[in-house]
Protein backbone atom coordinates (compact mmCIF):
# COMPACT_ATOMS: atom_id res chain seq x y z
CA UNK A 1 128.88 71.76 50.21
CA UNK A 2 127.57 71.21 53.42
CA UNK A 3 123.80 72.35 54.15
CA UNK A 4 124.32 76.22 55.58
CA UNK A 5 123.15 75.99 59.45
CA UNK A 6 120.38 79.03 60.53
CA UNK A 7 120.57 80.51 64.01
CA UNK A 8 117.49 79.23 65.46
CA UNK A 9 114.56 81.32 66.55
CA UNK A 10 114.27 82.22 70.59
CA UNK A 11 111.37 79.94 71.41
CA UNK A 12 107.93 81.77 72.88
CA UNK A 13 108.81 79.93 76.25
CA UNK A 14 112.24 80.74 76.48
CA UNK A 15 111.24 84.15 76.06
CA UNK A 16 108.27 84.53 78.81
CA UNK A 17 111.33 82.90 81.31
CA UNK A 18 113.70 85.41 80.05
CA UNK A 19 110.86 88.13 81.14
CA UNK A 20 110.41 86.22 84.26
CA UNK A 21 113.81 86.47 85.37
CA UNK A 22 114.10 90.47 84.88
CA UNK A 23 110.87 90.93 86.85
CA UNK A 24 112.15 88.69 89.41
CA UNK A 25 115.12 90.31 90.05
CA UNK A 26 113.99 93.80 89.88
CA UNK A 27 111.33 92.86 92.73
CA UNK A 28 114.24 91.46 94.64
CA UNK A 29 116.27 94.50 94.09
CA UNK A 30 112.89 96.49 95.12
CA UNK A 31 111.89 94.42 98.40
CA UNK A 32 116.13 94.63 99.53
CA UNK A 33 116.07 98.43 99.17
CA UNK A 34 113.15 98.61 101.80
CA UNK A 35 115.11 96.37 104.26
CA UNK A 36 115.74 98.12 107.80
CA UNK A 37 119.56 97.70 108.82
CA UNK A 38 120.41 94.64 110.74
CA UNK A 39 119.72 94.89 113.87
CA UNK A 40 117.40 98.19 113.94
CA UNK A 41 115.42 97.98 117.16
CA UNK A 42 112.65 100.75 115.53
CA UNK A 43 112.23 99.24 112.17
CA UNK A 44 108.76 98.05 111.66
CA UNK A 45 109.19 94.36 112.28
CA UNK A 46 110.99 94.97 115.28
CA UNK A 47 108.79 97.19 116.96
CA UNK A 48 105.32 98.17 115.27
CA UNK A 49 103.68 99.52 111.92
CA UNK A 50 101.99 102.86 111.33
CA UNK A 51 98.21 102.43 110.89
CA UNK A 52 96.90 105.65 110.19
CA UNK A 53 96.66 109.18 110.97
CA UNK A 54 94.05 111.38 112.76
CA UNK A 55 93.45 115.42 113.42
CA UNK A 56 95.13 115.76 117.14
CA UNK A 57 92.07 118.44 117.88
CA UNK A 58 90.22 117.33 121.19
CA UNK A 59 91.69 114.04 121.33
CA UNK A 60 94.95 114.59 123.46
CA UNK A 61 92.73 115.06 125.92
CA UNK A 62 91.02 112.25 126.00
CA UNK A 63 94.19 110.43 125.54
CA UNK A 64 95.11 111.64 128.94
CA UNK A 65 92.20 111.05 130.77
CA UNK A 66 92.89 107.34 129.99
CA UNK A 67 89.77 107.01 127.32
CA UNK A 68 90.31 105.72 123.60
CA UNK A 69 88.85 108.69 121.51
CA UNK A 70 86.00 107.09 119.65
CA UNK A 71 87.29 107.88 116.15
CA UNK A 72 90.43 106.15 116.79
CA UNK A 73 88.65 102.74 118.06
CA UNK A 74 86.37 102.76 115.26
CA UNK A 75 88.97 103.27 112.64
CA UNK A 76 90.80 100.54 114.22
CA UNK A 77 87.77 98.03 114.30
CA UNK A 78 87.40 99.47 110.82
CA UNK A 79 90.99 98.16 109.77
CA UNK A 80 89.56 94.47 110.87
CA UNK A 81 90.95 94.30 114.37
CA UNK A 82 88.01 93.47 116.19
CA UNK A 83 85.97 91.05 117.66
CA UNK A 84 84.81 89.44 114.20
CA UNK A 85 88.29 88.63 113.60
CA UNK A 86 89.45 87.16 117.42
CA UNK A 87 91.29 90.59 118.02
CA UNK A 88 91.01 91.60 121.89
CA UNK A 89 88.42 94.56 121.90
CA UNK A 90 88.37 97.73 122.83
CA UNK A 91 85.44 98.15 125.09
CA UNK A 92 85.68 100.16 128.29
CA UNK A 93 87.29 98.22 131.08
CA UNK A 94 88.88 96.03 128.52
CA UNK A 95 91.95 98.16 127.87
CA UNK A 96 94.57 100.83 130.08
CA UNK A 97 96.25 103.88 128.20
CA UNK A 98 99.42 104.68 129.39
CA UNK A 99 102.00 107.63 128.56
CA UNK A 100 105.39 107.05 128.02
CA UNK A 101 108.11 109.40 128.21
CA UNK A 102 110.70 109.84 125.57
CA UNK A 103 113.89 107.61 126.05
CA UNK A 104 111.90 105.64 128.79
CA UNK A 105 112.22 101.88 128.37
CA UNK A 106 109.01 100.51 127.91
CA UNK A 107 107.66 97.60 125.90
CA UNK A 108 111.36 96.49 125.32
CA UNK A 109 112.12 99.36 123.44
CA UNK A 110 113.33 102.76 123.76
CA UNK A 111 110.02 105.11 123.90
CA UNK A 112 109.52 107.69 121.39
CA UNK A 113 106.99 109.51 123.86
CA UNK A 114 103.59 108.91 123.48
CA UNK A 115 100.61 106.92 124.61
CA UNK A 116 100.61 103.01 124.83
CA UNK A 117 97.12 101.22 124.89
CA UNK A 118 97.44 98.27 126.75
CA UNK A 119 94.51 95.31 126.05
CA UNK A 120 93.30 92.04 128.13
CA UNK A 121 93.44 89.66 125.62
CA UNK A 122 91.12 87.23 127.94
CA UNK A 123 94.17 84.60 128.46
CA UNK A 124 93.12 81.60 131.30
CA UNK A 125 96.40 81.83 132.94
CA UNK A 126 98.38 84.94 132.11
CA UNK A 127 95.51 87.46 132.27
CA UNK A 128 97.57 90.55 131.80
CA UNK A 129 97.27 93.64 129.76
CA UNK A 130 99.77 93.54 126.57
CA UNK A 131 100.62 96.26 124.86
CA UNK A 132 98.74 96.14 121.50
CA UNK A 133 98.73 100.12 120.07
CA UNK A 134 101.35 103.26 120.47
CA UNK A 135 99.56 106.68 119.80
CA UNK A 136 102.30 109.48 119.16
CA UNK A 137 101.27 113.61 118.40
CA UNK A 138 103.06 115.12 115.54
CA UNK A 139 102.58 117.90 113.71
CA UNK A 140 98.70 118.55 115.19
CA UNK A 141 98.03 114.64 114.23
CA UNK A 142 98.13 111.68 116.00
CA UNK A 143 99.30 109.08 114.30
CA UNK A 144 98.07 105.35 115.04
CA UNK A 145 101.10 102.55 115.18
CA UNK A 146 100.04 98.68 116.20
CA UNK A 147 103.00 96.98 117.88
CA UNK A 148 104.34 94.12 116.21
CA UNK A 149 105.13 90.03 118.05
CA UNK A 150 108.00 91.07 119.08
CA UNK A 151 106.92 93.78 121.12
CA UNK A 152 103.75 92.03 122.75
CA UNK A 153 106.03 88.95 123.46
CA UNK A 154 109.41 89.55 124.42
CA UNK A 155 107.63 91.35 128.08
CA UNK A 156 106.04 88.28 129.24
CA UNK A 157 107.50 85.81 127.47
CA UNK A 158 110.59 85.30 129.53
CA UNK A 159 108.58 84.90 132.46
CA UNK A 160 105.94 82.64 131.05
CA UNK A 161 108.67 80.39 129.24
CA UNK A 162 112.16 81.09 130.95
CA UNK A 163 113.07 81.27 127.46
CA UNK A 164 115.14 84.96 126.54
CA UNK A 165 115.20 83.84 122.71
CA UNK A 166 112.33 85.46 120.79
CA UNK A 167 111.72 82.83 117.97
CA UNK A 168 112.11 79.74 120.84
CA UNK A 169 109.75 81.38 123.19
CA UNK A 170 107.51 82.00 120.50
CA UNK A 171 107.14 78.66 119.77
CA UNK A 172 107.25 77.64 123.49
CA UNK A 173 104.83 80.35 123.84
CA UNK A 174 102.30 78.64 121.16
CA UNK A 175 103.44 75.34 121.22
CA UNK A 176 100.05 73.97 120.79
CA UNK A 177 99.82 75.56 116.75
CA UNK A 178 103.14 75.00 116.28
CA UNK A 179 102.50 71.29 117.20
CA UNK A 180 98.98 71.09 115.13
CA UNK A 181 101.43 72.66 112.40
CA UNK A 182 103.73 69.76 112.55
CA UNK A 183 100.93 67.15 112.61
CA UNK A 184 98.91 68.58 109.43
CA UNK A 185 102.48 68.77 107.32
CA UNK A 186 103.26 64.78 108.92
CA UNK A 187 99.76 63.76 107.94
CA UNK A 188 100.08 65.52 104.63
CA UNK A 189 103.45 63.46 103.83
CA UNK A 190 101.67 60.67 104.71
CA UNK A 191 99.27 61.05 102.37
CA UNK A 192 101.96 62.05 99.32
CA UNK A 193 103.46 59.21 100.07
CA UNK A 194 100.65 56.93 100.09
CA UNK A 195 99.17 57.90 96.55
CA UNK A 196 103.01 58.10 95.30
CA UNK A 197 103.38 54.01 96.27
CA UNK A 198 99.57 53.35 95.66
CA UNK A 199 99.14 50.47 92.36
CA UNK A 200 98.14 51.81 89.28
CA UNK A 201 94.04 51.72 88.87
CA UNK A 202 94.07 51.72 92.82
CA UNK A 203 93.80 54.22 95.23
């Protein structure tokens, strides 16, 4: 009779992939859910992120008067977009607040109504004021959004780079990092290629 054969045991590392797979996909599952529709000229990485929130009282204003209420700058500053961190700053002179009405075209976008606060960002040849935060008032608050690349980009970029494509005008726009980019992965293949052909005991 021939020796009876026994199922074999699910190794420890097939196991642990097995686990890895169903965490996987659930995250995928998770992060698709969150996607905006195609297309959507408000989602977040089309047109800017919410910050934070802050008690309208007093501040409106302000807000008017064409002065960043102090809270707000700190908070931002707070959030790490400051001068530590090669953000434009928000020091008197240095910025322009500007009110936008609702369904008014501004920033490439249709407005929501609110204030933009536009910033110098110091450029040599295209000093201009960008729009860098939208400030909207609901429900007593004002809540904080920064505008996203696309945004800050797409109303200069065209006439900096006569280029109407966002992702080609970026990199037209920064051509100098995306060309240091391209030299550091080179050089890096160099170098894999080097120690993969080097002799053995040599370098």
């Amino acid at each position: 009779m021939g020796e009876e054969m026994k199922p074999s045991a699910m190794k420890p590392l097939t196991i642990s992939g097995f686990i890895t797979a169903i965490l996987l996909i659930a995250l995928s599952i998770y992060v698709v859910e969150d996607l905006p529709a195609f297309g959507d000229e408000n989602s977040p990485v089309n047109k800017y992120v919410k910050l934070f929130n802050v008690d309208a009282d007093g501040l409106v204003e302000s807000l008017n008067a064409g002065i960043l209420p102090l809270q707000i700058k700190i908070k931002i500053e707070d959030m790490g977009f400051n001068k530590e961190e090669n953000y434009p700053t928000l020091e008197e002179g240095n910025y322009r607040i500007e009110w936008s009405e609702k369904g008014s075209f501004e920033g490439g976008r249709l407005s929501e109504g609110g204030w933009d606060v536009l910033i110098n960002e110091g450029e040599i040849f295209y000093n201009e004021l960008i729009r860098y935060y939208f400030i909207k008032e609901e429900n007593r608050n004002l809540t904080v959004y920064r505008y996203n690349f696309p945004v800050r980009i797409n109303e200069l970029t065209e006439e900096e780079t006569a280029t109407i494509n966002i992702v080609t005008a970026g990199l037209a726009d920064y051509r100098g990092y995306d060309t240091m980019g391209e030299e550091t992965v080179i050089l890096t293949g160099a170098i894999g290629v080097i120690l993969l052909l080097r002799r053995r005991g040599r370098l």
